[in-house]
Protein backbone atom coordinates (compact mmCIF):
# COMPACT_ATOMS: atom_id res chain seq x y z
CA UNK A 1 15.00 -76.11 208.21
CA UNK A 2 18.47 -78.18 208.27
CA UNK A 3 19.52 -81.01 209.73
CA UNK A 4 22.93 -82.19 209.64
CA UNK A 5 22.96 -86.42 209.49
CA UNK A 6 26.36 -88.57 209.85
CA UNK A 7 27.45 -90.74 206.92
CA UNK A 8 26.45 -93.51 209.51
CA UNK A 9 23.03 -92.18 210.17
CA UNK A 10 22.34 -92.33 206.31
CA UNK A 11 23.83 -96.05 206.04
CA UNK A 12 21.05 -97.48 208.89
CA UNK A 13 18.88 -95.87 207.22
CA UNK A 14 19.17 -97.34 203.69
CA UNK A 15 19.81 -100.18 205.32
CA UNK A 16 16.28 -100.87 206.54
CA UNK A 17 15.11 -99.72 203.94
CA UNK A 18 13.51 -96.23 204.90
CA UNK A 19 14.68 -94.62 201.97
CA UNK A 20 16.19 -94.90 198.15
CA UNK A 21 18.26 -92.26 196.85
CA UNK A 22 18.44 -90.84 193.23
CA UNK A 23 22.07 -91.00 192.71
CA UNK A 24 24.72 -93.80 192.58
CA UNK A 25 27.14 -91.49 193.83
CA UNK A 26 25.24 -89.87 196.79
CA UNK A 27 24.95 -93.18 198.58
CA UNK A 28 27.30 -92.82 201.59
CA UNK A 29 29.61 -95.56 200.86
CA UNK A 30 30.82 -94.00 197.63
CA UNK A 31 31.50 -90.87 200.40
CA UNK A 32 34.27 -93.21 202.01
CA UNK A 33 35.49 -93.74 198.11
CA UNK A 34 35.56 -90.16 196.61
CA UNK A 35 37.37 -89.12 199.91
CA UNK A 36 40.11 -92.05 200.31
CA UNK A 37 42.83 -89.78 198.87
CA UNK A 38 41.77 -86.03 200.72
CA UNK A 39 43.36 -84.68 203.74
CA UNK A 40 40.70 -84.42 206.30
CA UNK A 41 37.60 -84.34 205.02
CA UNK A 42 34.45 -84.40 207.09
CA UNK A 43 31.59 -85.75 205.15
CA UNK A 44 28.22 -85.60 206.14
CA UNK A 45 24.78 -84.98 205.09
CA UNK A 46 22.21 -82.20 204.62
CA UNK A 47 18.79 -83.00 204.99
CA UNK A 48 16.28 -79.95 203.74
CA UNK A 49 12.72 -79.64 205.50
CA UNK A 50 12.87 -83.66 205.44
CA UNK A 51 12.31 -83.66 202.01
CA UNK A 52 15.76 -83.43 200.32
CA UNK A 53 19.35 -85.23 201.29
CA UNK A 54 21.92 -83.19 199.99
CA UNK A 55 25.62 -85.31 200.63
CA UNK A 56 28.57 -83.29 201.50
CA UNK A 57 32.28 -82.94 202.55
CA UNK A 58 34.17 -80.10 203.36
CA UNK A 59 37.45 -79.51 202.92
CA UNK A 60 40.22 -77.09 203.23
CA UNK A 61 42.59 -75.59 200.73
CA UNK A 62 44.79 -73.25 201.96
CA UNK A 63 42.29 -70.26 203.36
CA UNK A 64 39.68 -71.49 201.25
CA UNK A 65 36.60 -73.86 202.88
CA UNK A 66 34.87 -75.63 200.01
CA UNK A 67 31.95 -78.03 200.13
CA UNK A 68 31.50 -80.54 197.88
CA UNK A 69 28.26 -82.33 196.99
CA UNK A 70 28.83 -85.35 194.86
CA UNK A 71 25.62 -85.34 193.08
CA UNK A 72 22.86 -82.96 192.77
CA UNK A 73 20.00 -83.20 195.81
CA UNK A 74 18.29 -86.50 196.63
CA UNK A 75 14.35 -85.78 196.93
CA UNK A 76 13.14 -88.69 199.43
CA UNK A 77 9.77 -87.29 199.52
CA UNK A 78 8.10 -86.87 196.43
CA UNK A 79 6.89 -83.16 194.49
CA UNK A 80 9.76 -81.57 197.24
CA UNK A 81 11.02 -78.32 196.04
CA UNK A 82 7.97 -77.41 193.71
CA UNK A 83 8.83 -74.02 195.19
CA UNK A 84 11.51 -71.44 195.51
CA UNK A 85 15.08 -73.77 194.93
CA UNK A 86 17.19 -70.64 195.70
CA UNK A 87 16.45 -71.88 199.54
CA UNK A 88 18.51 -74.91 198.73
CA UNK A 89 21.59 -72.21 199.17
CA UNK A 90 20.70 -69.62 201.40
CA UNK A 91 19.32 -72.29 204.06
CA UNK A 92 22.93 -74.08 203.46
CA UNK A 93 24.79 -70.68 203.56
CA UNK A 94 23.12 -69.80 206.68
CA UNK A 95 24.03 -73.11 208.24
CA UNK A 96 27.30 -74.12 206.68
CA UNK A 97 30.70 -73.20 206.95
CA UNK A 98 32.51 -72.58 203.05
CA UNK A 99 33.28 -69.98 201.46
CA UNK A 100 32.50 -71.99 197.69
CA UNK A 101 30.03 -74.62 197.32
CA UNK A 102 30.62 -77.08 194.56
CA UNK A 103 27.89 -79.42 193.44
CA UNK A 104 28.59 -82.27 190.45
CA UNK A 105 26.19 -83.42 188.35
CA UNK A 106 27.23 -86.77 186.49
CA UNK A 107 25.31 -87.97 182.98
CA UNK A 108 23.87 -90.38 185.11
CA UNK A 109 22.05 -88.18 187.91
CA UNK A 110 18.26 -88.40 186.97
CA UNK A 111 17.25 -84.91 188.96
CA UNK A 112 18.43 -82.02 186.92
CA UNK A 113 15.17 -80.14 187.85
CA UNK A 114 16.76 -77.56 189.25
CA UNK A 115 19.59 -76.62 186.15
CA UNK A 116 17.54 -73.90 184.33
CA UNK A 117 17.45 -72.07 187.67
CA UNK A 118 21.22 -72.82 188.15
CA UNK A 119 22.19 -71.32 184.51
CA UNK A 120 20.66 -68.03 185.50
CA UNK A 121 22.03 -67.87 189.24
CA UNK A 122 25.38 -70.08 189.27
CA UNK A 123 28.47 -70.73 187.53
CA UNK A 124 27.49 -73.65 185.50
CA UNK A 125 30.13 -75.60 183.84
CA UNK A 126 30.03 -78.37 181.08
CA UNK A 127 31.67 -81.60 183.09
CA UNK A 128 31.57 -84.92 181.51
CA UNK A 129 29.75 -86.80 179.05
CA UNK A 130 28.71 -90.51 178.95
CA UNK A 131 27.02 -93.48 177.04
CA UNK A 132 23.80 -94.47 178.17
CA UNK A 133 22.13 -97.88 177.90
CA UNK A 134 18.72 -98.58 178.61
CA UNK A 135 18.68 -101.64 180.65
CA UNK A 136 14.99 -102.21 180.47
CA UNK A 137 14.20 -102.23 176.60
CA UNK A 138 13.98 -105.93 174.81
CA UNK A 139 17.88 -107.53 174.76
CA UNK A 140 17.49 -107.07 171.00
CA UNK A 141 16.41 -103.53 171.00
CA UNK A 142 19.77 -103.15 172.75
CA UNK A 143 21.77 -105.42 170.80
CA UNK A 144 20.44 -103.61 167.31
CA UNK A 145 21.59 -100.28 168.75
CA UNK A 146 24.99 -101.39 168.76
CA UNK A 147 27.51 -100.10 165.53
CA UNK A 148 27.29 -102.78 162.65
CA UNK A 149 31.13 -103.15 163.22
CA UNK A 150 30.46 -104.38 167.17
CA UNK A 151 27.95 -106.97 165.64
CA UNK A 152 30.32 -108.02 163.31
CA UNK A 153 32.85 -108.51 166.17
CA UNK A 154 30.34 -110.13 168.46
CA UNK A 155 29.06 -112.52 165.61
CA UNK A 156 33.18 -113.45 164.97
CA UNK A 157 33.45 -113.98 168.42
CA UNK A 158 31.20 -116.11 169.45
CA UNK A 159 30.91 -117.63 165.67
CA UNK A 160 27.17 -117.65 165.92
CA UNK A 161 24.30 -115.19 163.51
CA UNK A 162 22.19 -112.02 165.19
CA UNK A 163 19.75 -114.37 165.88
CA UNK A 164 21.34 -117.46 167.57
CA UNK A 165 23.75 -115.02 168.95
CA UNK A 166 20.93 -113.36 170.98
CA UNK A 167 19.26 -116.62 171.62
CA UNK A 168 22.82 -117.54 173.58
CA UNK A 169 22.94 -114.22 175.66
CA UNK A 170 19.16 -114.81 176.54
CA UNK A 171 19.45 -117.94 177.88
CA UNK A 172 23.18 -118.02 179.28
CA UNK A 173 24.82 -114.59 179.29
CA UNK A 174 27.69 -116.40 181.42
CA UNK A 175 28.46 -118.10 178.06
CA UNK A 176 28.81 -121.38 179.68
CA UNK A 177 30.92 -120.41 182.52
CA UNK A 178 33.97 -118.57 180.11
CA UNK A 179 32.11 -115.37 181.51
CA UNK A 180 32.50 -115.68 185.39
CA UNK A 181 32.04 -112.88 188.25
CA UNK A 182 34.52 -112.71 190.98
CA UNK A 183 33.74 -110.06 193.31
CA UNK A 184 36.13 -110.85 196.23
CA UNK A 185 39.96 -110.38 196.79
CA UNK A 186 41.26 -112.42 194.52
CA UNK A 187 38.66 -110.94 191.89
CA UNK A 188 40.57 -107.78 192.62
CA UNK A 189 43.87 -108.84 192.65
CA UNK A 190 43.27 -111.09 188.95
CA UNK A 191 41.79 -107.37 187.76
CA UNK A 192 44.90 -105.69 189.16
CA UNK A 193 47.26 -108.18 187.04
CA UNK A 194 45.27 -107.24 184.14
CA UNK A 195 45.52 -103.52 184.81
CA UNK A 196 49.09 -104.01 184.34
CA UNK A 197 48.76 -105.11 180.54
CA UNK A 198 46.38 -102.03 180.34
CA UNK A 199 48.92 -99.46 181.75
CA UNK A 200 51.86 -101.14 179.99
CA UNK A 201 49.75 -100.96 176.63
CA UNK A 202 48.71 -97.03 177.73
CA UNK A 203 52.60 -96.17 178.22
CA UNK A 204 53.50 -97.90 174.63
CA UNK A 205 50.82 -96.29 172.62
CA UNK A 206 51.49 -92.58 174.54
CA UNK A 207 55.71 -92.94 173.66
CA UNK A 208 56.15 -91.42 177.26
CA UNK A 209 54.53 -88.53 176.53
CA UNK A 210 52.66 -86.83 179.63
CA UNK A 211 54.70 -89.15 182.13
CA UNK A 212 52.96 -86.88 185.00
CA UNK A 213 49.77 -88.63 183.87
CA UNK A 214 51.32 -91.73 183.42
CA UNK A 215 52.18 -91.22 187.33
CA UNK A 216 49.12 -90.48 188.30
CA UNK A 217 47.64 -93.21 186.11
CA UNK A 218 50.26 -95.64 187.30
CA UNK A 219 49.18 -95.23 191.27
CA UNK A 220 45.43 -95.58 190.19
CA UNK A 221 45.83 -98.99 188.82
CA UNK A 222 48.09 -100.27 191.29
CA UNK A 223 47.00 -103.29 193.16
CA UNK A 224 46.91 -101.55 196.52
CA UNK A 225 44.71 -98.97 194.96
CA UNK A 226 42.09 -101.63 193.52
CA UNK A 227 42.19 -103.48 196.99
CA UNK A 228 41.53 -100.70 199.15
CA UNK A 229 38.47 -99.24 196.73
CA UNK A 230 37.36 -103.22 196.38
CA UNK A 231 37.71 -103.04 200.92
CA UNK A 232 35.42 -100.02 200.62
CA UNK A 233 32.55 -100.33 198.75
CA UNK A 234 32.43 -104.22 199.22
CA UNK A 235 30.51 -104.11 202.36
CA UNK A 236 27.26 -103.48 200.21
CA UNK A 237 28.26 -105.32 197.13
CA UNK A 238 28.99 -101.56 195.35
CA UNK A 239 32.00 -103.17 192.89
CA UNK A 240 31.97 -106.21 191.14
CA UNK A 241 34.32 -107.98 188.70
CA UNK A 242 33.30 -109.73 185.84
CA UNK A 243 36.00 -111.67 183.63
CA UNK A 244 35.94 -113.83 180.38
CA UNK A 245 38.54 -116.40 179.96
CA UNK A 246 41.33 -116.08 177.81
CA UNK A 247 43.74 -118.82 175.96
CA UNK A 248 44.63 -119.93 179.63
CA UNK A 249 42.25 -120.45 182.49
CA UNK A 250 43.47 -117.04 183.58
CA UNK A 251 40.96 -113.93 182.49
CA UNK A 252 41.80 -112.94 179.31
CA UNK A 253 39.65 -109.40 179.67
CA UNK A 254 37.93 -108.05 182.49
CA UNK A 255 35.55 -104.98 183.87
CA UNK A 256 34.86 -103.45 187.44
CA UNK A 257 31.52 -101.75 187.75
CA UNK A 258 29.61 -100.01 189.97
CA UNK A 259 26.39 -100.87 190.87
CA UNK A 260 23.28 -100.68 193.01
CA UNK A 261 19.88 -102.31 193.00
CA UNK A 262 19.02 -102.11 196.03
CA UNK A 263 19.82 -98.35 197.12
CA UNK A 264 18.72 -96.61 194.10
CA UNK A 265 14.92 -95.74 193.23
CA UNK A 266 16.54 -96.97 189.58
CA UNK A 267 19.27 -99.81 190.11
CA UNK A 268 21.94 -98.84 187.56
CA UNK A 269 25.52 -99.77 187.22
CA UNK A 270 28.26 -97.69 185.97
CA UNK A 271 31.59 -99.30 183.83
CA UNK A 272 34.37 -98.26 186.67
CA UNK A 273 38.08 -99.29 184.60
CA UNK A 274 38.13 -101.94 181.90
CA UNK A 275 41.51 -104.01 180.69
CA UNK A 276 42.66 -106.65 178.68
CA UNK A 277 45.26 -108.46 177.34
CA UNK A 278 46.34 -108.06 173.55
CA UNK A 279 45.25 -111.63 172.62
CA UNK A 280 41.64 -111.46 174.31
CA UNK A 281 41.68 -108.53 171.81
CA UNK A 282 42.57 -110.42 169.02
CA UNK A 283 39.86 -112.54 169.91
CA UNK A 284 37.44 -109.81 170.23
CA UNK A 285 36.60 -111.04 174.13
CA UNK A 286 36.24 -107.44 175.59
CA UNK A 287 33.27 -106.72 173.34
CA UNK A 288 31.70 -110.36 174.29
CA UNK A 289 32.25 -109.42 178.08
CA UNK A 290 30.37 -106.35 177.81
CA UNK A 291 27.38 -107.72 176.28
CA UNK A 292 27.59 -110.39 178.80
CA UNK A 293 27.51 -107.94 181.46
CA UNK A 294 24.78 -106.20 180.45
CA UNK A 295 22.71 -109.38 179.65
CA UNK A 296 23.21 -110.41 183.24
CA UNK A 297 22.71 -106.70 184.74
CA UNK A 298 19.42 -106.75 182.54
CA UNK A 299 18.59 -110.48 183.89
CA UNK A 300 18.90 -109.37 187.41
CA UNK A 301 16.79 -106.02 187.40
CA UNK A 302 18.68 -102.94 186.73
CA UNK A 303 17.58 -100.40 184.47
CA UNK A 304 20.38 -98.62 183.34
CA UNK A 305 24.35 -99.11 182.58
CA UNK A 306 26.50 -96.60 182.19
CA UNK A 307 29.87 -96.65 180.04
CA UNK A 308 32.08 -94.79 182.17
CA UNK A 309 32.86 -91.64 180.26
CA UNK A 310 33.28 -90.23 176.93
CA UNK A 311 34.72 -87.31 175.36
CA UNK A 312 32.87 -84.93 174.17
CA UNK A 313 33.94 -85.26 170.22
CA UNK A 314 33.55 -89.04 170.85
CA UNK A 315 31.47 -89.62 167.22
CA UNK A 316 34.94 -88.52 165.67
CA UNK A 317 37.09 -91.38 167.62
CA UNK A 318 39.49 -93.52 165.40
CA UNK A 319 40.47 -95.94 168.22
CA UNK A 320 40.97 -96.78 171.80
CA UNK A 321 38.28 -97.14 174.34
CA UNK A 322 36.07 -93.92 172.88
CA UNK A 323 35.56 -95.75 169.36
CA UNK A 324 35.32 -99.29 171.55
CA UNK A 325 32.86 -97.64 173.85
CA UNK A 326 30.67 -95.63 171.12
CA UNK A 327 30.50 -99.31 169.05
CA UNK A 328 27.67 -100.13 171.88
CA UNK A 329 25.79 -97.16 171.14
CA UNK A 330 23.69 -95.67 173.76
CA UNK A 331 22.13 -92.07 174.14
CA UNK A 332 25.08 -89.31 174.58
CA UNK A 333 24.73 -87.95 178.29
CA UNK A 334 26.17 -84.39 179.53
CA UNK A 335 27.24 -83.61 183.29
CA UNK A 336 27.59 -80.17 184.70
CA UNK A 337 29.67 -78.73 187.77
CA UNK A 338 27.36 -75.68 189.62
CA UNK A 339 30.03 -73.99 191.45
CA UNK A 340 27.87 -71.52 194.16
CA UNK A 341 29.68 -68.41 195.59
CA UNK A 342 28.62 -67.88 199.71
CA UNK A 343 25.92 -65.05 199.61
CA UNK A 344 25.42 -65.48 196.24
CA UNK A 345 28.10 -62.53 194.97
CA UNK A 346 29.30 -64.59 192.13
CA UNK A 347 31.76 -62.08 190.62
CA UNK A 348 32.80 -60.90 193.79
CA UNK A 349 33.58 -64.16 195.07
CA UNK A 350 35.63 -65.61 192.48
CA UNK A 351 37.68 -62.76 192.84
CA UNK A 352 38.01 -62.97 196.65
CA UNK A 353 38.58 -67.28 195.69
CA UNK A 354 41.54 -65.95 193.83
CA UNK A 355 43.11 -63.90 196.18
CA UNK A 356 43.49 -66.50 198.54
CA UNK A 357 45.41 -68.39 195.98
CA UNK A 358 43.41 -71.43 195.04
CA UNK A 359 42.07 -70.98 191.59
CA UNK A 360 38.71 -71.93 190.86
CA UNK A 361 40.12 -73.83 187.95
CA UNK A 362 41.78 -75.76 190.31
CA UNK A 363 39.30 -77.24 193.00
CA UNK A 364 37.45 -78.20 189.68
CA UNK A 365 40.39 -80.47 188.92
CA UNK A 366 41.24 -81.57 192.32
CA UNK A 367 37.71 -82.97 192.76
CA UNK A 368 37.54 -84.02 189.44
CA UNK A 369 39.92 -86.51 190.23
CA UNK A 370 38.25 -88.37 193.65
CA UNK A 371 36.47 -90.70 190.76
C-alpha cells in the first residue's frame, strides 16, 4: 500500500521526534536544496506499507516525466522489506506518474540492501566515490590513519609532537578560539569572500580552459548562491561554517558542512565546499581546520564525516584537493545511480527515453548537478 506524504508532513514529523531517517540527503529540507535551481518540481514523499519513506520529486523534461529519489529507501520500521523488493517498483509504478525512475545512492547512504537485486533487474551505474571517517573510533586511531605527510603538516602547524598535538585537539579542538564556527549570515558571507580566492585560484591553475565550467562554477560560489543554500537548510542547523584565522583577524581558511545529529539514526556530517587563501596555505591552516572539525564533530556525537567527493583514481593524485583530501585517509566509498524503466522493459524503455529526445545520459547529469 502507498501513501503519498507532503515535504511538510515529513518535517512535523521529525520534528517531534516520531522518526529518524537513514540518509542525510532524504531529510526534507535538503528536498528544498537539491530542487532550488529546477523548474517546477513537486517533491513529496512515498511511504511503503508504513514501513519505508521513499523521498521524491518529479519533474518534466520535454515529454519525458522522471522521478527522482535522492537516496535509496528510508526503513522507519525495522526488518521492513525482508521480502520481495521488486514491490518497491511495481507498487510505485502503479501509483506514480514517470515514465523513468531515478534513484541515487551516495557513499554515504548506509542501506544498500537492496543493490544485488538492483544489478540483476536495473540499470545500475557507478556514481561517485568518497572518503570516509569513522567518527566514533579513539581521536588517535583517527589521527594515525592520516598520510605521514598530513602529520608532518599538522605537527609544522601547530609546532607541537603526535602526542602533545593530540593532547591539544582533545582538550580544545577550537585551538584557543583561532578555530571559530560562524553559522549565521555573516558566516556565509566571510565563506563567500573566501570562495572568491578559491575560484580565482581554480581559473589560474585551469589557464581558462573549460570556461563553461568555470561558468557554472563561478554562479555556484557566488555569494547569492551561498546565502540562499545557508536561508535553506538553516532552519534546522543543516550547514555550518567553521573558520581558522589567518595573518589578520579575518579567516584565513574555511569549510561548510553538512550535518545532522538529530535527524539521522547515525548523526554524520558531510564536507559541502572548502577554500582558502594562499597564505593560510603556506601556513598549512586548511589541514589544522579539518582536524579541528572533526575533533569537535567527534566531541559533540556524530559518528561519521564525510569528505565530500573523490575521484575514482584518487590514490594516483599529485595535487589539489584529491591528494589534500586522501592525506586524511579514510575508507574509499562507492555510490551508484539505479535508473528504473516504468513496467520494468529496460531495453525497451531506454529506447522509447530516446525518442523523446532526452538522453538518458543526460538526466544523469542534470541531477547530478542539484548537489
Amino acid at each position: 500500500m502507498i501513501e503519498l506524504l507532503s515535504s511538510g508532513s515529513i518535517k512535523a514529523m521529525l520534528r517531534k521526534k516520531n522518526m529518524k531517517l537513514d540518509s542525510l540527503f532524504a531529510l526534507p529540507w535538503f528536498l528544498d536544496y537539491i530542487t532550488r535551481d529546477l523548474p517546477q518540481p513537486r517533491k513529496f514523499y512515498v511511504l511503503l506499507n508504513e514501513q519505508v519513506l521513499i523521498p521524491v520529486v518529479s519533474l518534466q523534461m520535454k515529454k519525458l516525466k522522471v522521478a527522482y529519489s535522492p537516496s535509496p529507501p528510508n526503513i522507519i520500521v525495522e526488518d521492513a522489506l525482508g521480502g520481495n523488493n521488486e514491490d518497491i517498483f511495481n507498487e510505485m509504478d502503479s501509483t506514480l506518474d514517470y515514465h523513468v525512475f531515478v534513484m541515487r545512492v551516495h557513499p554515504h547512504d548506509e542501506n544498500r540492501y537492496f543493490l544485488s537485486y538492483m544489478v540483476e533487474k536495473q540499470l545500475f551505474i557507478e556514481d561517485r566515490y568518497d572518503l570516509y571517517i569513522d567518527l566514533k573510533k579513539k581521536l588517535s586511531e583517527i589521527y594515525y590513519g592520516f598520510e605521514k605527510r598530513t602529520r608532518y603538516t599538522l605537527r609544522k602547524a601547530l609546532g607541537l609532537d603526535d602526542g602533545k598535538l593530540l593532547e591539544k585537539f582533545n582538550e580544545d579542538p577550537y585551538l584557543g578560539g583561532i578555530v571559530y564556527e560562524k553559522s549565521d549570515e555573516s558566516g556565509a558571507h566571510y565563506f563567500s569572500e573566501l570562495l572568491r580566492y578559491q575560484f580565482a585560484k581554480i581559473v589560474f591553475e585551469s589557464k581558462w580552459k573549460n570556461s563553461k565550467e568555470l561558468l557554472a562554477l563561478y554562479k555556484y560560489y557566488s555569494p547569492e548562491n551561498i546565502l540562499r543554500v545557508y536561508r535553506i537548510l538553516s532552519e534546522e542547523n543543516l550547514l555550518r561554517f567553521f573558520f581558522i584565522e589567518g595573518r589578520s583577524s579575518l579567516p584565513g581558511a574555511g569549510v561548510a558542512v553538512f550535518v545532522s545529529n538529530a535527524y539521522l539514526k547515525s548523526p554524520m556530517a558531510y564536507w559541502w565546499l572548502g577554500a582558502s587563501t594562499y597564505n593560510a596555505e603556506k601556513n598549512k591552516l586548511p589541514a589544522a581546520l579539518q582536524f579541528s572539525i572533526m575533533s569537535i564533530l567527534k566531541k559533540e556525537g556524530y559518528e561519521r564525516y564525510f569528505l565530500g567527493g573523490v575521484s575514482k583514481d584518487y590514490l594516483r593524485a599529485s595535487g589539489g584537493p584529491a591528494l589534500f583530501k586522501r592525506g586524511f585517509g579514510g575508507d574509499l566509498k562507492k555510490g551508484y545511480i539505479v535508473v528504473h524503466v516504468r513496467g520494468g522493459f529496460l531495453d525497451r524503455g531506454l529506447r522509447l527515453i530516446s525518442s523523446l529526445g532526452v538522453p538518458i545520459g543526460k538526466i544523469i547529469s542534470c541531477l547530478g548537478h542539484s548537489i
